[in-house]
N, C-alpha and C. Protein backbone atom coordinates (compact mmCIF):
# COMPACT_ATOMS: atom_id res chain seq x y z
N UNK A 1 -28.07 -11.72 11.72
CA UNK A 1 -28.75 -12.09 12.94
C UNK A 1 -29.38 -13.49 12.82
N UNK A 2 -30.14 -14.16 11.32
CA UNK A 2 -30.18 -15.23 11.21
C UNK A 2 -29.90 -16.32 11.68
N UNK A 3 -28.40 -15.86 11.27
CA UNK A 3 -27.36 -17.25 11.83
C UNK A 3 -27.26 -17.49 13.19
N UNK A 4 -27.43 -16.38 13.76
CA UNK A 4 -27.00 -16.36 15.45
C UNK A 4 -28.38 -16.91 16.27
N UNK A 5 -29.41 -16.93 15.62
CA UNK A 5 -30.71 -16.90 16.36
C UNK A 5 -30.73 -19.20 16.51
N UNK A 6 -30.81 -19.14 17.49
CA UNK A 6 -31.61 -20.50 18.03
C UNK A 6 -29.85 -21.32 17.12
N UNK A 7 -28.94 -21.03 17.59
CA UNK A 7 -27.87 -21.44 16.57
C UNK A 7 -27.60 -22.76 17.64
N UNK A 8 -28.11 -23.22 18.77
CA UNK A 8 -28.04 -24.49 19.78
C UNK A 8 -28.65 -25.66 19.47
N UNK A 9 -29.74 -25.11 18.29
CA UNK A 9 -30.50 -26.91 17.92
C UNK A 9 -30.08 -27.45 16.38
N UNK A 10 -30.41 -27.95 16.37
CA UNK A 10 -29.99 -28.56 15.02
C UNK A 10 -30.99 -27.99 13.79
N UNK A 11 -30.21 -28.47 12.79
CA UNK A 11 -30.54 -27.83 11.39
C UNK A 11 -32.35 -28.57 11.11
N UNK A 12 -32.84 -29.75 11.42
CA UNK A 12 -33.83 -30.14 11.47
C UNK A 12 -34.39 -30.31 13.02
N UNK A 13 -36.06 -29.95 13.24
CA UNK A 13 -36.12 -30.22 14.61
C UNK A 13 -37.58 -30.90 14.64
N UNK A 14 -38.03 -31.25 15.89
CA UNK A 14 -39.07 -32.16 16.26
C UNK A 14 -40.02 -31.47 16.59
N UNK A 15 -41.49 -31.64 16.87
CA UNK A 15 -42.51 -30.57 17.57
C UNK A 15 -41.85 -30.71 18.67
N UNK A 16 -41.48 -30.79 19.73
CA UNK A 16 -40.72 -30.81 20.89
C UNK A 16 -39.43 -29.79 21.09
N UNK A 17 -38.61 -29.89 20.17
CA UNK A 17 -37.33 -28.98 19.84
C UNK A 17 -38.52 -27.59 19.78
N UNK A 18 -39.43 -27.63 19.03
CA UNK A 18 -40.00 -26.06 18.64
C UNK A 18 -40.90 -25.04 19.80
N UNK A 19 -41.48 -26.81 20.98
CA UNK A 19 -41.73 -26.22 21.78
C UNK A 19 -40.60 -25.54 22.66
N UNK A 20 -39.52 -26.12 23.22
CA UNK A 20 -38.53 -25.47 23.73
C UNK A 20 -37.93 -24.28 23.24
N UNK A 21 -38.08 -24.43 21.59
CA UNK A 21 -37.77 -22.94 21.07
C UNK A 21 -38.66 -21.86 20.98
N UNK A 22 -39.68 -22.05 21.07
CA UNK A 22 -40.80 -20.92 21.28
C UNK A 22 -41.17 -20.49 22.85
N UNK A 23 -40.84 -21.51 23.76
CA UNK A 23 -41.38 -21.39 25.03
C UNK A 23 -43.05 -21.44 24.75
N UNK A 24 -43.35 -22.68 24.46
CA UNK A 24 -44.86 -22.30 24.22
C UNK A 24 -45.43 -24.01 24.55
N UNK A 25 -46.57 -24.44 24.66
CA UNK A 25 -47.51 -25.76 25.19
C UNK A 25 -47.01 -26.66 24.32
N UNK A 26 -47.67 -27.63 24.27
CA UNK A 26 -47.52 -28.71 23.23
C UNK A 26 -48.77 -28.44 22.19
N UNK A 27 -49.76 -28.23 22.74
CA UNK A 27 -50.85 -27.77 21.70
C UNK A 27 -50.84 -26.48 20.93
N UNK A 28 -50.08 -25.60 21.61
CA UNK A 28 -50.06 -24.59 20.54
C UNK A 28 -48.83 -25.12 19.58
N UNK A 29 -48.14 -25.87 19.71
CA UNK A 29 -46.92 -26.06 18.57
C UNK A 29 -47.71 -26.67 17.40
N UNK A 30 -48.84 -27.56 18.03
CA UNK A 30 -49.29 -28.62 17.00
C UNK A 30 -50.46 -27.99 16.25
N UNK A 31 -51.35 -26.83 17.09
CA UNK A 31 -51.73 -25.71 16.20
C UNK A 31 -51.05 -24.93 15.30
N UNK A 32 -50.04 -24.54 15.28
CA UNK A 32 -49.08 -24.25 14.30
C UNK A 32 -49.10 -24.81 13.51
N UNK A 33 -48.59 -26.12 13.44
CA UNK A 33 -48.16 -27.24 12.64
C UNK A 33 -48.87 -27.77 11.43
N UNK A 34 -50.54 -27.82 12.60
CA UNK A 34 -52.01 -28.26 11.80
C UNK A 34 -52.48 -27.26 11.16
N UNK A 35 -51.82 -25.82 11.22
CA UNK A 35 -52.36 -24.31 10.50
C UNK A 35 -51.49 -24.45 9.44
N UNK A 36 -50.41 -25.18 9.06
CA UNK A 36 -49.27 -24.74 8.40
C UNK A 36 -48.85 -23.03 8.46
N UNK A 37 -48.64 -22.98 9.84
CA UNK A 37 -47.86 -21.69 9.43
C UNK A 37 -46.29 -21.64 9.44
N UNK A 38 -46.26 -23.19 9.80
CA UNK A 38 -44.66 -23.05 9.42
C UNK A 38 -44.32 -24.32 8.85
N UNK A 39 -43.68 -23.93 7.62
CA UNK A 39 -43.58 -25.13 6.72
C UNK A 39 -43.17 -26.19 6.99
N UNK A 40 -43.74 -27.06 6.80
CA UNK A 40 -42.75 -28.50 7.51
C UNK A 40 -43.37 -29.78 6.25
N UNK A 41 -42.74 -30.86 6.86
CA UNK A 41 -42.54 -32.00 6.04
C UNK A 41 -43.12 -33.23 7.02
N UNK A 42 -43.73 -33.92 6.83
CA UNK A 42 -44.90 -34.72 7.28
C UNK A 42 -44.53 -36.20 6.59
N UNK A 43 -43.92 -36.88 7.39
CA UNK A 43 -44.15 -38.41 7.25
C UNK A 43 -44.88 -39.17 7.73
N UNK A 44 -45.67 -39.82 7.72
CA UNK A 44 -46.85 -40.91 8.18
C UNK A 44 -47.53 -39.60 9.16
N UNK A 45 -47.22 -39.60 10.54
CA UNK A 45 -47.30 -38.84 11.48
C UNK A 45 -46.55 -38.39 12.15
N UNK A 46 -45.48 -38.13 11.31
CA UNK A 46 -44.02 -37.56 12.14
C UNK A 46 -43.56 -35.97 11.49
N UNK A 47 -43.79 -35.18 12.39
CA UNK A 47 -43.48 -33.89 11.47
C UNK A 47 -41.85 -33.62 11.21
N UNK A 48 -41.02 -33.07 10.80
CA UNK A 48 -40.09 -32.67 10.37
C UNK A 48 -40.19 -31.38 9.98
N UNK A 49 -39.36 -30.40 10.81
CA UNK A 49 -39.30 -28.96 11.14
C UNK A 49 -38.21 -28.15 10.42
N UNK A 50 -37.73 -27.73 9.14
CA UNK A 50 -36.39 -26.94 9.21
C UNK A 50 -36.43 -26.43 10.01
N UNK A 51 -35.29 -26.09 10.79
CA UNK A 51 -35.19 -24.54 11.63
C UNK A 51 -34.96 -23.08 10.97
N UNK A 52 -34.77 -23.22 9.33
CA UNK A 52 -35.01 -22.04 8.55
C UNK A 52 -36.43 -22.13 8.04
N UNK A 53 -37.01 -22.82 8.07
CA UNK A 53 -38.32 -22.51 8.38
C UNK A 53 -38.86 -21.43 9.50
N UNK A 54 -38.73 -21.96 10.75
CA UNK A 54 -39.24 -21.29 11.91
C UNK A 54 -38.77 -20.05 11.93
N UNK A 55 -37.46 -19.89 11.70
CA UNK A 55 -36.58 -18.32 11.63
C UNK A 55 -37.16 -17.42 10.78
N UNK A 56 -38.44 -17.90 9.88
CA UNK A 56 -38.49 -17.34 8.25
C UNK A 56 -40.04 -17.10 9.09
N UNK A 57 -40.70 -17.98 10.04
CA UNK A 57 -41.84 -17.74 10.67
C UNK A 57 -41.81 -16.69 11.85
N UNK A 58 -40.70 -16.37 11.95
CA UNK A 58 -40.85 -15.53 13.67
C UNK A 58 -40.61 -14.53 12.54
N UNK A 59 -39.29 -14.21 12.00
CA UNK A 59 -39.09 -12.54 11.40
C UNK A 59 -40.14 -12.31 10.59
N UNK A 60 -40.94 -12.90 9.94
CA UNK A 60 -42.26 -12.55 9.31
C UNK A 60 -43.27 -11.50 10.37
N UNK A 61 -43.57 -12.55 11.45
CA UNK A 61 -44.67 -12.06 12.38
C UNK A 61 -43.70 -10.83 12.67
N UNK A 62 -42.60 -10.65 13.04
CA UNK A 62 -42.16 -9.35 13.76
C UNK A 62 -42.36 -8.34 12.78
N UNK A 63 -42.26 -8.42 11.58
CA UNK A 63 -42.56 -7.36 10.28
C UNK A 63 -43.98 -6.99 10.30
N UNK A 64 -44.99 -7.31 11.10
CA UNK A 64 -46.39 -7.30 11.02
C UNK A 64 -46.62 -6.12 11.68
């Protein structure tokens, strides 16, 4: 199911890509982001998103 989930964006994504993939604000993505609850990679001020990251963040919460 992994593979099949959000399989339309690319292998790296933007806070923007994550809002469209969550259906969610711009501030809650960047609450995320600023919580680290989903791992990402941080240049100057540019985040960098795996999307096996986020996949590894949603099936978590659903196991809760």
């Amino acid at each position: 199911m992994t593979n099949e989930m959000f399989r339309e964006y690319p292998d790296v994504l933007t806070p923007g890509d994550l809002q469209k993939m969550l259906h969610i604000g711009r501030n809650a993505v960047y609450k995320i982001l600023n919580e680290k609850l989903i791992d990402t990679i941080k240049i100057g001020k540019k985040y960098i998103i795996p999307k096996v990251n986020v996949i590894k963040y949603l099936t978590a919460a659903n196991e809760c």
